[in-house]
Structure formats: structure tokens, C-alpha cells
PDB file of N, CA and C in Angstrom:
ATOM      1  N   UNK A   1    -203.011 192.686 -27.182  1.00  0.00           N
ATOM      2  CA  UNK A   1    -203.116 194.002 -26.602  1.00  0.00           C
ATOM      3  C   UNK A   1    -201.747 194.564 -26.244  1.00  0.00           C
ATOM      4  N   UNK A   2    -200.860 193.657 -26.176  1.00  0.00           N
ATOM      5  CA  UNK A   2    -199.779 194.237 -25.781  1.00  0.00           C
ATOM      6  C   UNK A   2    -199.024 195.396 -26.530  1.00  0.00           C
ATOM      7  N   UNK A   3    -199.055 195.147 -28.040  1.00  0.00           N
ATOM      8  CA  UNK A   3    -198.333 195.674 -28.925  1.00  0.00           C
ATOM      9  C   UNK A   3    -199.202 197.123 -28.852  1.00  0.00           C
ATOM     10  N   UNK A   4    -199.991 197.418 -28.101  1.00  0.00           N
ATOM     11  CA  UNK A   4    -201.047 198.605 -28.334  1.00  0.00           C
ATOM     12  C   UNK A   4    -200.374 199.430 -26.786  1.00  0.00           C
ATOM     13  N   UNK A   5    -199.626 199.294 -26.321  1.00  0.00           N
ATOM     14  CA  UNK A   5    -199.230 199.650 -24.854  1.00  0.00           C
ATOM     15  C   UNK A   5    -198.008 200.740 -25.614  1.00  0.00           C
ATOM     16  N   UNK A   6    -198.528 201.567 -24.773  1.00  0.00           N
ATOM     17  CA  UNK A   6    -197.181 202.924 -25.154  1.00  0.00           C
ATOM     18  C   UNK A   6    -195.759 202.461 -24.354  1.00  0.00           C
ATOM     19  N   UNK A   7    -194.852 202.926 -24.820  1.00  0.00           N
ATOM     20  CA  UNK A   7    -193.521 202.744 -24.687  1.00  0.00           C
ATOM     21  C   UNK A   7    -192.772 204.172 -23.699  1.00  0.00           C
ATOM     22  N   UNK A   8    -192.453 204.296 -22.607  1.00  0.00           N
ATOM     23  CA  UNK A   8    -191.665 204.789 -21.776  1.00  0.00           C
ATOM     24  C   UNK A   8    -189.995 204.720 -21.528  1.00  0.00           C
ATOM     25  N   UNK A   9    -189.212 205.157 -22.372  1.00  0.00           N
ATOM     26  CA  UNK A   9    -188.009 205.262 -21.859  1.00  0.00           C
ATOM     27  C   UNK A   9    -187.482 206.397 -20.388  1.00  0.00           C
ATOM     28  N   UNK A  10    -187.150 205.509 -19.632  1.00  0.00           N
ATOM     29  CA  UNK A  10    -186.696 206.356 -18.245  1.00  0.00           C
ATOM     30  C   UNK A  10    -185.442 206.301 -18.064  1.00  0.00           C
ATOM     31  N   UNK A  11    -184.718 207.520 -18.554  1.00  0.00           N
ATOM     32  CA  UNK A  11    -183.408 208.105 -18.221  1.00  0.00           C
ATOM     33  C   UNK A  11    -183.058 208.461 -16.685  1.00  0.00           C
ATOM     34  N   UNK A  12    -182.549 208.177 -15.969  1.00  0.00           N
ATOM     35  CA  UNK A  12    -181.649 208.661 -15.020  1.00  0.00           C
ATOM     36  C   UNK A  12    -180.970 207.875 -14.332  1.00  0.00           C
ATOM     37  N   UNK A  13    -179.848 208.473 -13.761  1.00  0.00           N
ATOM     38  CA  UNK A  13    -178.227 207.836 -13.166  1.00  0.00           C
ATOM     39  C   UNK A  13    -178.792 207.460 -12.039  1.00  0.00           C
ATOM     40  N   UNK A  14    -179.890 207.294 -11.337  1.00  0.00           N
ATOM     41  CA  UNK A  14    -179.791 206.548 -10.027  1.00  0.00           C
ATOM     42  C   UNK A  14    -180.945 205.261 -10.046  1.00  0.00           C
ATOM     43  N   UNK A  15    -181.025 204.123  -9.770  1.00  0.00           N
ATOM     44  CA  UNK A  15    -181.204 202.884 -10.414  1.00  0.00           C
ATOM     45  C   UNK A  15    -182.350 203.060  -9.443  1.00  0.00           C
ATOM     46  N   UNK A  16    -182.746 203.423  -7.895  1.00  0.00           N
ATOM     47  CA  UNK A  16    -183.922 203.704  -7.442  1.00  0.00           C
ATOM     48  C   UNK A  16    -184.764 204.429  -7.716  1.00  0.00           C
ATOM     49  N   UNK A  17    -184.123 205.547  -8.694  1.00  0.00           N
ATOM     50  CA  UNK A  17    -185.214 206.416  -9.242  1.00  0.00           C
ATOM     51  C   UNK A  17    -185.839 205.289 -10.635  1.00  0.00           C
ATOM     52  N   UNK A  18    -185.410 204.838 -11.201  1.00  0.00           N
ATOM     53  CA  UNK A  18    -185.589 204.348 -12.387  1.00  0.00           C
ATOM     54  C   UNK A  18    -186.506 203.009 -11.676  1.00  0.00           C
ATOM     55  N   UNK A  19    -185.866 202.464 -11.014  1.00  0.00           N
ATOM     56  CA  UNK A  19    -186.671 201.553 -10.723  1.00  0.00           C
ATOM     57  C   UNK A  19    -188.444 201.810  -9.912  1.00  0.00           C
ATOM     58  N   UNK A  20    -188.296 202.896  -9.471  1.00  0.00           N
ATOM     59  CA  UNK A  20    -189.581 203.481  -8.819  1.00  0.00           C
ATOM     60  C   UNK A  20    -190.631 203.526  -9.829  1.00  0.00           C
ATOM     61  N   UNK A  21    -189.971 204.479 -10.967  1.00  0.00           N
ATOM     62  CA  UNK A  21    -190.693 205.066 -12.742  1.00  0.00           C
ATOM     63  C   UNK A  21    -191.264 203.738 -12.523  1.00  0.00           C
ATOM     64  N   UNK A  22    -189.988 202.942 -13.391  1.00  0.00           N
ATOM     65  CA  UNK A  22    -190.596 202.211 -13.855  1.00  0.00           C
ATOM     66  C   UNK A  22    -191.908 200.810 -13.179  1.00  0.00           C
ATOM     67  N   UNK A  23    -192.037 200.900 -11.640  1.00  0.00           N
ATOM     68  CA  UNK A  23    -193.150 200.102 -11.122  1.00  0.00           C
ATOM     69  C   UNK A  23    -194.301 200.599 -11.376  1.00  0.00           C
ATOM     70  N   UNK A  24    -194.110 202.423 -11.085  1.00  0.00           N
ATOM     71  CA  UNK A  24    -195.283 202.955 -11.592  1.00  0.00           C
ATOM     72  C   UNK A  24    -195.885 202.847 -12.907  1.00  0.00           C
ATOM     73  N   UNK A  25    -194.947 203.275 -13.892  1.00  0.00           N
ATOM     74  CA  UNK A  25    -195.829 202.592 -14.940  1.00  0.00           C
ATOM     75  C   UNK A  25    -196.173 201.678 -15.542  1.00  0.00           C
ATOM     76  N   UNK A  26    -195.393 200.614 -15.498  1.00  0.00           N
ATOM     77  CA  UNK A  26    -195.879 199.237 -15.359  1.00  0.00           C
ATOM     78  C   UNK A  26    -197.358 199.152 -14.517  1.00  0.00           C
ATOM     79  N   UNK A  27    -197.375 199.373 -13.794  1.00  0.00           N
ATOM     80  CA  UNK A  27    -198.934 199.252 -12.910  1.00  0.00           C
ATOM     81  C   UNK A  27    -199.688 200.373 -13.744  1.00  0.00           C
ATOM     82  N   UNK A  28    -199.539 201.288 -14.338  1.00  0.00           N
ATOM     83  CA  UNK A  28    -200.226 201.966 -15.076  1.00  0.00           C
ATOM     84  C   UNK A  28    -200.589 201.299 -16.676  1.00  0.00           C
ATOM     85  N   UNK A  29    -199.550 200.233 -16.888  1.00  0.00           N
ATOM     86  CA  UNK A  29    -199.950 199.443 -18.311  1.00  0.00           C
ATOM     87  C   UNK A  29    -198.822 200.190 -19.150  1.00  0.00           C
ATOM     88  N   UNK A  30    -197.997 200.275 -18.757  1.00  0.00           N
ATOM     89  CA  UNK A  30    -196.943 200.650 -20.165  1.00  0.00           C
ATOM     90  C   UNK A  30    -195.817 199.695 -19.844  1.00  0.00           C
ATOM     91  N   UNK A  31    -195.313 199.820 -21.124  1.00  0.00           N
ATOM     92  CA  UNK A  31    -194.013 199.246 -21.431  1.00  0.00           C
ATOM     93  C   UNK A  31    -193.243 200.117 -20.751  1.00  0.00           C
ATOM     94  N   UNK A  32    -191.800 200.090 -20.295  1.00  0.00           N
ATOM     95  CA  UNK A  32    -190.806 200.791 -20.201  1.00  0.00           C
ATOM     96  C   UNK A  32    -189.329 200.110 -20.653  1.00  0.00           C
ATOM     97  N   UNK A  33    -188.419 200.740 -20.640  1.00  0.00           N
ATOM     98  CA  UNK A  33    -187.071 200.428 -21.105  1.00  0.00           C
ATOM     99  C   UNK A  33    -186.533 201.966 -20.087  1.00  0.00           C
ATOM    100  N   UNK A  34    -185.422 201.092 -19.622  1.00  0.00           N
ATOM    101  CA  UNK A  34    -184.487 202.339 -18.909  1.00  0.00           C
ATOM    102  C   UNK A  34    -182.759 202.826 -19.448  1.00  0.00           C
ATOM    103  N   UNK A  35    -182.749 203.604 -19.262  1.00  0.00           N
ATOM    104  CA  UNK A  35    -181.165 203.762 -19.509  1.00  0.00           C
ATOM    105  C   UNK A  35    -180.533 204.525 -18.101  1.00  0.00           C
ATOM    106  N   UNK A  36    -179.251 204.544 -18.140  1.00  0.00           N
ATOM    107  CA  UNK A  36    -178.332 205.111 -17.174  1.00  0.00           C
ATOM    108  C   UNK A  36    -177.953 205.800 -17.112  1.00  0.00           C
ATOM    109  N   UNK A  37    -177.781 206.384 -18.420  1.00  0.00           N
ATOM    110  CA  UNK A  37    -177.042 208.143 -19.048  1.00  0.00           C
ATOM    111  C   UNK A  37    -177.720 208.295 -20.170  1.00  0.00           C
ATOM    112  N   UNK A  38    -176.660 209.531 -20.359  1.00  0.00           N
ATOM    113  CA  UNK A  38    -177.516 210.196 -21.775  1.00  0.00           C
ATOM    114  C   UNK A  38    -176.988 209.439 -22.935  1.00  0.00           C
ATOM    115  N   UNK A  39    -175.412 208.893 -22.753  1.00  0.00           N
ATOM    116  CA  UNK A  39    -175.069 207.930 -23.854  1.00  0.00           C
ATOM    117  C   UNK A  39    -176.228 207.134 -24.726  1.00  0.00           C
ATOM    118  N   UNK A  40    -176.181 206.344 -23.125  1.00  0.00           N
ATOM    119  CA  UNK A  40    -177.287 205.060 -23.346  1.00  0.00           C
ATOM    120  C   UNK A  40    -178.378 205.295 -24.042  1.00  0.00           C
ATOM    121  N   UNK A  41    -179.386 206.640 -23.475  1.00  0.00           N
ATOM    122  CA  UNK A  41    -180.485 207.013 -23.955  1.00  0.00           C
ATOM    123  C   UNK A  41    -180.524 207.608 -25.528  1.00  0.00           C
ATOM    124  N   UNK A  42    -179.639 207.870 -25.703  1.00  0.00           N
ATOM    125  CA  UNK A  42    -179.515 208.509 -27.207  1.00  0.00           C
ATOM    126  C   UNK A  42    -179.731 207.153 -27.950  1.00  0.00           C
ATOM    127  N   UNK A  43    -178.773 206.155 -27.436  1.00  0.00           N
ATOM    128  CA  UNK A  43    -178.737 204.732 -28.499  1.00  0.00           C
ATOM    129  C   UNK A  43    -180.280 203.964 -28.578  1.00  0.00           C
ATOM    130  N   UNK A  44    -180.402 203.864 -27.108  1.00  0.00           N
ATOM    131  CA  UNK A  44    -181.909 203.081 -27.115  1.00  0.00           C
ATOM    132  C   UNK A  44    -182.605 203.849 -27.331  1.00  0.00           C
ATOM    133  N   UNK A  45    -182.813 205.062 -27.606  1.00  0.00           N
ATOM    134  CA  UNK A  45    -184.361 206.027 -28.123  1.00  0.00           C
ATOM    135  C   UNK A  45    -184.337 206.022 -29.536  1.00  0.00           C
ATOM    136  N   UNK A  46    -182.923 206.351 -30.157  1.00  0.00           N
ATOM    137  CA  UNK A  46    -182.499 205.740 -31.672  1.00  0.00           C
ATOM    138  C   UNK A  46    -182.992 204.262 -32.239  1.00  0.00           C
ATOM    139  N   UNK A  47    -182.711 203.347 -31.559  1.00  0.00           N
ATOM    140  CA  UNK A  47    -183.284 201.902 -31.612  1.00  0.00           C
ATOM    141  C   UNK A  47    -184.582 201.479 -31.585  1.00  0.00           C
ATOM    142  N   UNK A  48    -184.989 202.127 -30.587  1.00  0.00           N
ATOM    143  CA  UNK A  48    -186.274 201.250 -29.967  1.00  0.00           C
ATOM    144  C   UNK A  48    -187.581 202.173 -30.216  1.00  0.00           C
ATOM    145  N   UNK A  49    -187.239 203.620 -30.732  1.00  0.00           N
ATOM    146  CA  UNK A  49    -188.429 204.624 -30.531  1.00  0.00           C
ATOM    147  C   UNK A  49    -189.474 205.012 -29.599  1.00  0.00           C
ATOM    148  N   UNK A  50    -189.230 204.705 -28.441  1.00  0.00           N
ATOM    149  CA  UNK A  50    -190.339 204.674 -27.563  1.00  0.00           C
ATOM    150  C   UNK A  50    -191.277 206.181 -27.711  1.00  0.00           C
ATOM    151  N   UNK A  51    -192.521 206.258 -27.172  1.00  0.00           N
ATOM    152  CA  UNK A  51    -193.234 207.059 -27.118  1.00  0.00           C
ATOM    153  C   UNK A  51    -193.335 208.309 -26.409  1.00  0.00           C
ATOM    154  N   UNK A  52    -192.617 208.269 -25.546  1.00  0.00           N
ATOM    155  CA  UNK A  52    -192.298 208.822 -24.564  1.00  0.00           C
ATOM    156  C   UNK A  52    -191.221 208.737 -23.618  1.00  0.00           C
ATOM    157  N   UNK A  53    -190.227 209.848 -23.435  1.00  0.00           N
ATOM    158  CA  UNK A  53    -188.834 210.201 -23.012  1.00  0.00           C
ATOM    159  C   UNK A  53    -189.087 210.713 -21.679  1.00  0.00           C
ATOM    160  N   UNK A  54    -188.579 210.434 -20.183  1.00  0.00           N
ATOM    161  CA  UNK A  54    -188.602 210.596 -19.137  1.00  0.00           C
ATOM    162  C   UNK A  54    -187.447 210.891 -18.849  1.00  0.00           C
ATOM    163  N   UNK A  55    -186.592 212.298 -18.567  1.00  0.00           N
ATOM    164  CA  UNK A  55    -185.548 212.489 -18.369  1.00  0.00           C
ATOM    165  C   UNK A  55    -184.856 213.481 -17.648  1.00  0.00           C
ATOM    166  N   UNK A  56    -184.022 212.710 -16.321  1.00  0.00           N
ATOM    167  CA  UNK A  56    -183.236 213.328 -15.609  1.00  0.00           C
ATOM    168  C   UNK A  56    -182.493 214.391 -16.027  1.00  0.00           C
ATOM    169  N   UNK A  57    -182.544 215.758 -15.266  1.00  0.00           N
ATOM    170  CA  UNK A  57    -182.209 217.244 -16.145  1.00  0.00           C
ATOM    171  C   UNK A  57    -180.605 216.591 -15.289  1.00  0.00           C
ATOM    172  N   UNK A  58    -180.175 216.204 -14.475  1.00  0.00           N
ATOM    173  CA  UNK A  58    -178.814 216.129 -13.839  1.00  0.00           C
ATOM    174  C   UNK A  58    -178.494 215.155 -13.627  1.00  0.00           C
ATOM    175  N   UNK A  59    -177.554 214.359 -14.900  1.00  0.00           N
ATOM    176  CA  UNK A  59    -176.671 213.548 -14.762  1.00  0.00           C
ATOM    177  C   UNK A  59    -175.380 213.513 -15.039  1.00  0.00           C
ATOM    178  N   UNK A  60    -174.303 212.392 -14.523  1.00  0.00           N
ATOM    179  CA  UNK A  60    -172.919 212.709 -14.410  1.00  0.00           C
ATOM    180  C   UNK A  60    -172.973 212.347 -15.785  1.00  0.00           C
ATOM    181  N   UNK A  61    -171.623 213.136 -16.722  1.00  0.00           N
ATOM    182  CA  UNK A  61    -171.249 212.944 -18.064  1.00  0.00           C
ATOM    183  C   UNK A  61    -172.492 213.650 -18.435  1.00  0.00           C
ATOM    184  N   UNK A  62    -173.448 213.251 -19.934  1.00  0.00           N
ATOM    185  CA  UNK A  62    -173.386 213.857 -20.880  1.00  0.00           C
ATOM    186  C   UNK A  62    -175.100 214.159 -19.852  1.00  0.00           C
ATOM    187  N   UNK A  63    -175.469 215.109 -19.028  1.00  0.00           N
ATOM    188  CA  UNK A  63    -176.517 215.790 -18.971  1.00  0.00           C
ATOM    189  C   UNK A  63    -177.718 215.636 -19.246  1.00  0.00           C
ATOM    190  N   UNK A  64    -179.137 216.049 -18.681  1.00  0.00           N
ATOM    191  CA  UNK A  64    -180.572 216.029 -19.467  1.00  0.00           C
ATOM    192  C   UNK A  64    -180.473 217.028 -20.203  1.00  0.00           C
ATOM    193  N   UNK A  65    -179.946 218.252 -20.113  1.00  0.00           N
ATOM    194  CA  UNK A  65    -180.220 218.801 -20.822  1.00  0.00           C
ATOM    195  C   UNK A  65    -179.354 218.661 -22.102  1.00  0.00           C
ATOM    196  N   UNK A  66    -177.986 218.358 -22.366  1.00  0.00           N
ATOM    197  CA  UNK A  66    -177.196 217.800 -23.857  1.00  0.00           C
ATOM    198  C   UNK A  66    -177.972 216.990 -24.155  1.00  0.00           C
ATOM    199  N   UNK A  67    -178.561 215.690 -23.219  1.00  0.00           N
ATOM    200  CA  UNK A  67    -179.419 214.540 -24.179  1.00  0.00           C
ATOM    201  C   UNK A  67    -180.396 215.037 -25.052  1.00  0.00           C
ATOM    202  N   UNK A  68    -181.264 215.956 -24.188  1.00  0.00           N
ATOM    203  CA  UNK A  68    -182.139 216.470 -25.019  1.00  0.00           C
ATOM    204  C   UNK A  68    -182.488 217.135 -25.988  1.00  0.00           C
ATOM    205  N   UNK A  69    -181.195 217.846 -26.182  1.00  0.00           N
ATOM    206  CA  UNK A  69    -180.473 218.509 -27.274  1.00  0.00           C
ATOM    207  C   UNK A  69    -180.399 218.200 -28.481  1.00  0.00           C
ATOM    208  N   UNK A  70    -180.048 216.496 -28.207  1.00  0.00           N
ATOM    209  CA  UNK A  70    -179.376 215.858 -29.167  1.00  0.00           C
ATOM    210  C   UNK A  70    -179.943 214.791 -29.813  1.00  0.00           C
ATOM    211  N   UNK A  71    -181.119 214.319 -28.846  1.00  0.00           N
ATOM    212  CA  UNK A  71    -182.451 214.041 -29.051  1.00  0.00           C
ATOM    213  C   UNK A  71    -182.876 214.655 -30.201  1.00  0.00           C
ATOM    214  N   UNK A  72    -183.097 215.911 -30.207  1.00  0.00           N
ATOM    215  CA  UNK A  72    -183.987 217.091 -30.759  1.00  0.00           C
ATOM    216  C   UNK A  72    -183.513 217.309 -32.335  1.00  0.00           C
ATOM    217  N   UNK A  73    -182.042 216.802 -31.988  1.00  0.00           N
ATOM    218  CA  UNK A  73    -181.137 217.213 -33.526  1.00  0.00           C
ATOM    219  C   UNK A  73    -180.986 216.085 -34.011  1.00  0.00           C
ATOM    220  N   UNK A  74    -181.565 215.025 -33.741  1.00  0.00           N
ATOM    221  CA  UNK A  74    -181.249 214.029 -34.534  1.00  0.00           C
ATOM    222  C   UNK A  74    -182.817 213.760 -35.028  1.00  0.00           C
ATOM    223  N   UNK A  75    -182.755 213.082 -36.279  1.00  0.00           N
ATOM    224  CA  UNK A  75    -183.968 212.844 -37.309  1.00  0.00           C
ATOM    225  C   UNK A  75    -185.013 211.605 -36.766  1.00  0.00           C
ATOM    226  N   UNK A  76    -184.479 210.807 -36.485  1.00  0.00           N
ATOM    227  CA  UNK A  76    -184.900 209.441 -35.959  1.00  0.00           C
ATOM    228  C   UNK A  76    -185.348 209.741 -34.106  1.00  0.00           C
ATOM    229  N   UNK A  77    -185.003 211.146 -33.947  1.00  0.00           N
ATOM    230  CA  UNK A  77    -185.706 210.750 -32.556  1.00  0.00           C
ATOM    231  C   UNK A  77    -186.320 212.125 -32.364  1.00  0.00           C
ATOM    232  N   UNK A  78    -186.024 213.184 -33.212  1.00  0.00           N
ATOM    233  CA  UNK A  78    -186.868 214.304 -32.908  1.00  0.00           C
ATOM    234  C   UNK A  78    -188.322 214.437 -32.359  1.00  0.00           C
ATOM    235  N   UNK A  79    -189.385 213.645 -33.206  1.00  0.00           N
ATOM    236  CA  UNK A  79    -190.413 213.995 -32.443  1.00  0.00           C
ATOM    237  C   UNK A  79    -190.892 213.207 -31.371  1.00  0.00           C
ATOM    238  N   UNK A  80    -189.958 212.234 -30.527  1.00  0.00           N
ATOM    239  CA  UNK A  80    -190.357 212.171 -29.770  1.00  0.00           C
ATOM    240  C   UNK A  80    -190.679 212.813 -28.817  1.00  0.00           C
ATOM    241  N   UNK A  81    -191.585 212.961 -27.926  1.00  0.00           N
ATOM    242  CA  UNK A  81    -192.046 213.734 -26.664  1.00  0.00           C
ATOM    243  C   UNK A  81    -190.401 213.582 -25.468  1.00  0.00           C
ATOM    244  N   UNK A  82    -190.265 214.771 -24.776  1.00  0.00           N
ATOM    245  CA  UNK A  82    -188.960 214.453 -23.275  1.00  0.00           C
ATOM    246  C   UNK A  82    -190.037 215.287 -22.222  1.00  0.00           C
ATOM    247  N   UNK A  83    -189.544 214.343 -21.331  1.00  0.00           N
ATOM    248  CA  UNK A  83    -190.390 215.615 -20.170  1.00  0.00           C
ATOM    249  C   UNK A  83    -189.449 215.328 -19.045  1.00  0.00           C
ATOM    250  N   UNK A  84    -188.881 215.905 -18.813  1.00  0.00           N
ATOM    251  CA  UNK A  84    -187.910 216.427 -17.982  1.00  0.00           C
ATOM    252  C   UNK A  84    -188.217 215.615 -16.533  1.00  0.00           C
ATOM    253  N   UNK A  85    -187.240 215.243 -15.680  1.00  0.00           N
ATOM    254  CA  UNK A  85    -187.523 214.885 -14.476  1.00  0.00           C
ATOM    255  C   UNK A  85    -186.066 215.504 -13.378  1.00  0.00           C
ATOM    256  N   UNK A  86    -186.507 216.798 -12.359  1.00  0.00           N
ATOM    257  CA  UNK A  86    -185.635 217.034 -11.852  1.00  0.00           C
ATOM    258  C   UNK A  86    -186.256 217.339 -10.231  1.00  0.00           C
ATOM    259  N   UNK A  87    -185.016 217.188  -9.580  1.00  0.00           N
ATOM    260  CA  UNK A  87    -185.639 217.819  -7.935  1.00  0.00           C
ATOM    261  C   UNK A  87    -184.830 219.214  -7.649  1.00  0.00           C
ATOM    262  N   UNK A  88    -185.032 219.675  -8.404  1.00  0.00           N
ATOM    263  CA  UNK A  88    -184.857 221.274  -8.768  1.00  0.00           C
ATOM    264  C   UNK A  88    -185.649 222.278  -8.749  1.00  0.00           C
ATOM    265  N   UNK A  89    -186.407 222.824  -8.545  1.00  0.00           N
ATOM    266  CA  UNK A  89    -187.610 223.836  -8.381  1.00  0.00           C
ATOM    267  C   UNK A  89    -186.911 225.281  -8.611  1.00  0.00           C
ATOM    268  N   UNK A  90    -185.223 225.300  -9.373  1.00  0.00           N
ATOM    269  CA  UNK A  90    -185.085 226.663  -9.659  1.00  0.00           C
ATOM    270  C   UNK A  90    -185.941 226.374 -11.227  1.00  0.00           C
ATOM    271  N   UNK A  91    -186.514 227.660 -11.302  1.00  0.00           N
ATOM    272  CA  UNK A  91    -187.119 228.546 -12.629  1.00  0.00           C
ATOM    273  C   UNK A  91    -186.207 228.370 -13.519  1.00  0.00           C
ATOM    274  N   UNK A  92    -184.417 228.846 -13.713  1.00  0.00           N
ATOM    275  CA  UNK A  92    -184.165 228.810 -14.752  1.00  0.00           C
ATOM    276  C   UNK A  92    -183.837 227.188 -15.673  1.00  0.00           C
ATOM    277  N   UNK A  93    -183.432 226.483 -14.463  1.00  0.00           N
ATOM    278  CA  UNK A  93    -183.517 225.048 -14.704  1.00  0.00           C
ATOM    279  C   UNK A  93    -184.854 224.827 -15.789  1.00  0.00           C
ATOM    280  N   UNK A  94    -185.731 224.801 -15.172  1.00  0.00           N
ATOM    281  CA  UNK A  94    -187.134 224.386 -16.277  1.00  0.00           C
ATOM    282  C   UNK A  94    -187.155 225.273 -17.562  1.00  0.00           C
ATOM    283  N   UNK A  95    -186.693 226.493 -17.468  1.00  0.00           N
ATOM    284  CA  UNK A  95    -186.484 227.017 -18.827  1.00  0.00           C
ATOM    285  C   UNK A  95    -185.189 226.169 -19.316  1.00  0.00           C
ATOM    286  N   UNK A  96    -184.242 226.660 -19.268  1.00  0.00           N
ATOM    287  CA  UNK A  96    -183.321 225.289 -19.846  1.00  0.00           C
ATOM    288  C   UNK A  96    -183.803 224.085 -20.652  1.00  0.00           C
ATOM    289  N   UNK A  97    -185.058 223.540 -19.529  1.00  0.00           N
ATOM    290  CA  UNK A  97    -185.440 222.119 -19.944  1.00  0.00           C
ATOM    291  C   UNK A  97    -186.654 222.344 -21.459  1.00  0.00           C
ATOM    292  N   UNK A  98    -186.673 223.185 -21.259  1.00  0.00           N
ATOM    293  CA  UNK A  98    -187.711 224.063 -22.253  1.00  0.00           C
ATOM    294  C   UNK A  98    -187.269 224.338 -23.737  1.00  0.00           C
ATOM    295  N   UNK A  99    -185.933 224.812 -23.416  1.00  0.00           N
ATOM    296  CA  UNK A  99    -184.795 225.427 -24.788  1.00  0.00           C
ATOM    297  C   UNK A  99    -184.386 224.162 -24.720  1.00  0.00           C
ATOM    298  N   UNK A 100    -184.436 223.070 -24.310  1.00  0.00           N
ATOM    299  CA  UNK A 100    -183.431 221.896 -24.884  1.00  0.00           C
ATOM    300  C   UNK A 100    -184.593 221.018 -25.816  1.00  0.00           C
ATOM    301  N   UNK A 101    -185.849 221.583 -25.909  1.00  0.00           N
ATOM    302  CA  UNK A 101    -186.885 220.599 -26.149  1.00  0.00           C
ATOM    303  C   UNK A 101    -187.711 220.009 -25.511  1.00  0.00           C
ATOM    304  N   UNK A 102    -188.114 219.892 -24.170  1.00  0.00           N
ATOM    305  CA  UNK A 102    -188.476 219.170 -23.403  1.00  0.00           C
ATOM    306  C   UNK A 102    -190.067 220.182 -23.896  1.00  0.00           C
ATOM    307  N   UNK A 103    -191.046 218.858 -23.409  1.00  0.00           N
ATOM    308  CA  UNK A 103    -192.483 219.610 -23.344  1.00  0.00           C
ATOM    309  C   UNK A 103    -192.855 219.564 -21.955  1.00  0.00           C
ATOM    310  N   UNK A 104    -192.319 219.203 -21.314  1.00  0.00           N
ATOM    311  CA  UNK A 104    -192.929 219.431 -19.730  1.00  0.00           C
ATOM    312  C   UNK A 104    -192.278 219.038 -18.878  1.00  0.00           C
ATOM    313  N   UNK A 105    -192.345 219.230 -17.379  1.00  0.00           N
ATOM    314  CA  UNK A 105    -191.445 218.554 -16.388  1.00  0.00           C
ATOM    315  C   UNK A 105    -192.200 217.730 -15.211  1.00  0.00           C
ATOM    316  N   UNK A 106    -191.741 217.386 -14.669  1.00  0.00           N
ATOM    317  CA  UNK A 106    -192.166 216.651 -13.115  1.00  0.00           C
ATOM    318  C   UNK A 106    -190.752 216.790 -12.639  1.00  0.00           C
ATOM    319  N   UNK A 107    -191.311 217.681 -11.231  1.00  0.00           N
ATOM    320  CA  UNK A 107    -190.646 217.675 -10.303  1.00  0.00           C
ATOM    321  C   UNK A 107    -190.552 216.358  -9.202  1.00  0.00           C
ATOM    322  N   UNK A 108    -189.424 216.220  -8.582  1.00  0.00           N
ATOM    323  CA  UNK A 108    -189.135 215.449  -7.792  1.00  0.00           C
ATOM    324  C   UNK A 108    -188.807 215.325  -6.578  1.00  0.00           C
ATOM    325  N   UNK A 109    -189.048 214.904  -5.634  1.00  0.00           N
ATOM    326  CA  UNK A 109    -189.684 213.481  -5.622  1.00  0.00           C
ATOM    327  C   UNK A 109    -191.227 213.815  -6.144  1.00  0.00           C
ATOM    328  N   UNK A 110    -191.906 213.062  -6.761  1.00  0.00           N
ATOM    329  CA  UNK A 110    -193.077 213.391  -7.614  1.00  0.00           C
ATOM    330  C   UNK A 110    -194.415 212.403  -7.028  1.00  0.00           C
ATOM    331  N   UNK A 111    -195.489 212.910  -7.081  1.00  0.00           N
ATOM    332  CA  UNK A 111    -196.396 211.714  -6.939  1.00  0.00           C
ATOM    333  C   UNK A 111    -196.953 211.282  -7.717  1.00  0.00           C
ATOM    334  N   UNK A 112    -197.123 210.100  -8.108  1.00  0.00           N
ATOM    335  CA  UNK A 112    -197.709 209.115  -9.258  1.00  0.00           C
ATOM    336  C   UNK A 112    -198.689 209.594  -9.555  1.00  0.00           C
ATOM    337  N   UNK A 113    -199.677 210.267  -9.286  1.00  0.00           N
ATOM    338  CA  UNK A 113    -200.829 211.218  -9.752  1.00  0.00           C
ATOM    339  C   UNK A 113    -200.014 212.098 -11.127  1.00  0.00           C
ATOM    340  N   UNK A 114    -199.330 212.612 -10.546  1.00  0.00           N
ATOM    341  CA  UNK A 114    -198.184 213.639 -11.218  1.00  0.00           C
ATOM    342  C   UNK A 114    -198.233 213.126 -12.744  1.00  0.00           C
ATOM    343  N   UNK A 115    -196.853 212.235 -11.934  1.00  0.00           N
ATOM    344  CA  UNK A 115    -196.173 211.391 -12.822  1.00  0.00           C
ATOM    345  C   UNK A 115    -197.154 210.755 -13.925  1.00  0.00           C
ATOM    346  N   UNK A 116    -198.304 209.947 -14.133  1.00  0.00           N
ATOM    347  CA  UNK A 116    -199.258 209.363 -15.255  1.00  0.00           C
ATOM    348  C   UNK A 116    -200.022 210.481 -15.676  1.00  0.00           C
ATOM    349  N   UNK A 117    -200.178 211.808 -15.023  1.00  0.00           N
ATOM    350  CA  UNK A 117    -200.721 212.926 -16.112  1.00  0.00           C
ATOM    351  C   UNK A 117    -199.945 213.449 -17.095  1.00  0.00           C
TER     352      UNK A 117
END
């Protein structure tokens, strides 16, 4: 059954946020893999394909929104799904996250209800 478990990559620069994601979905039954930046995430979403992209709109160096960008322009990771994760509640931010590719967001701090819909 394992190999039947969707795959979660969780992007963001702060290791408590990532580590939070990832308890939650683990207790929800997924796999996850994390990265630290957008570097990272470009390589391991290239590599590993996960199913689903969880990603911080504000990080230091290369951004959610460049990752997602670049995500989007590359062949091997385009259709994956991004859904944005910011504690931002300005409007133009989520458009941004919108024009970079993203299909949806969760705001933050988020509740796990949220977060597994």
C-alpha cells in the first residue's frame, strides 16, 4: 500500500513550518519530502516528482513565487500541482501566486482541516 500513498513536497525556509506540514500529513497517510529553498525544491521536484507542491510565497534567495515560475517552465515538473503557502492575506500576493502557476493557496498559520482539503 505504500507505493499507492501520494507524495507531498513542502517548500519553506523555516524548519518549524516544514516540520508541522509535514506531521500533518504524515498522520493524514502521505509521503512527504521537504526542501529549504527554491534551489532545493526545483532539484528534488525534478528528481523525485512528487504529487503535490506546498510552497512558501516568501523565501530568502530564490522566492515562491520564481520557484514557481520555474517549476511551470520546466518540462519534467510542469504539471505538477503548487499551492502556495503564505501568512499574507494581501490580495495582490495571491494573484501573484496565481500568475506564477500556483492552483491554490493556504493561508497561514492554517488549520489542518484547511491544509488536507
Amino acid at each position: 500500500m505504500e507505493a499507492d500513498r501520494a507524495t507531498v513536497l513542502i517548500v519553506d525556509d523555516e524548519v518549524l513550518n516544514r516540520d508541522l506540514l509535514e506531521q500533518e500529513l504524515a498522520a493524514a497517510g502521505y509521503r512527504t519530502l521537504s526542501a529549504s529553498s527554491g534551489i532545493e525544491a526545483l532539484e528534488m521536484a525534478a528528481r523525485a516528482r512528487p504529487d503535490l507542491i506546498l510552497l512558501d510565497a516568501m523565501m530568502e534567495g530564490l522566492d515562491g513565487f520564481a520557484t514557481c515560475a520555474r517549476l511551470k517552465a520546466a518540462e519534467a515538473t510542469r504539471g505538477i500541482p503548487v499551492i502556495f503557502l503564505t501568512a499574507l492575506a494581501d490580495t495582490e500576493v495571491k494573484l501573484r501566486a496565481f500568475r506564477a502557476g500556483a492552483v491554490d493557496y493556504v493561508t497561514k498559520p492554517f488549520q489542518p482541516e484547511e491544509l488536507l482539503a
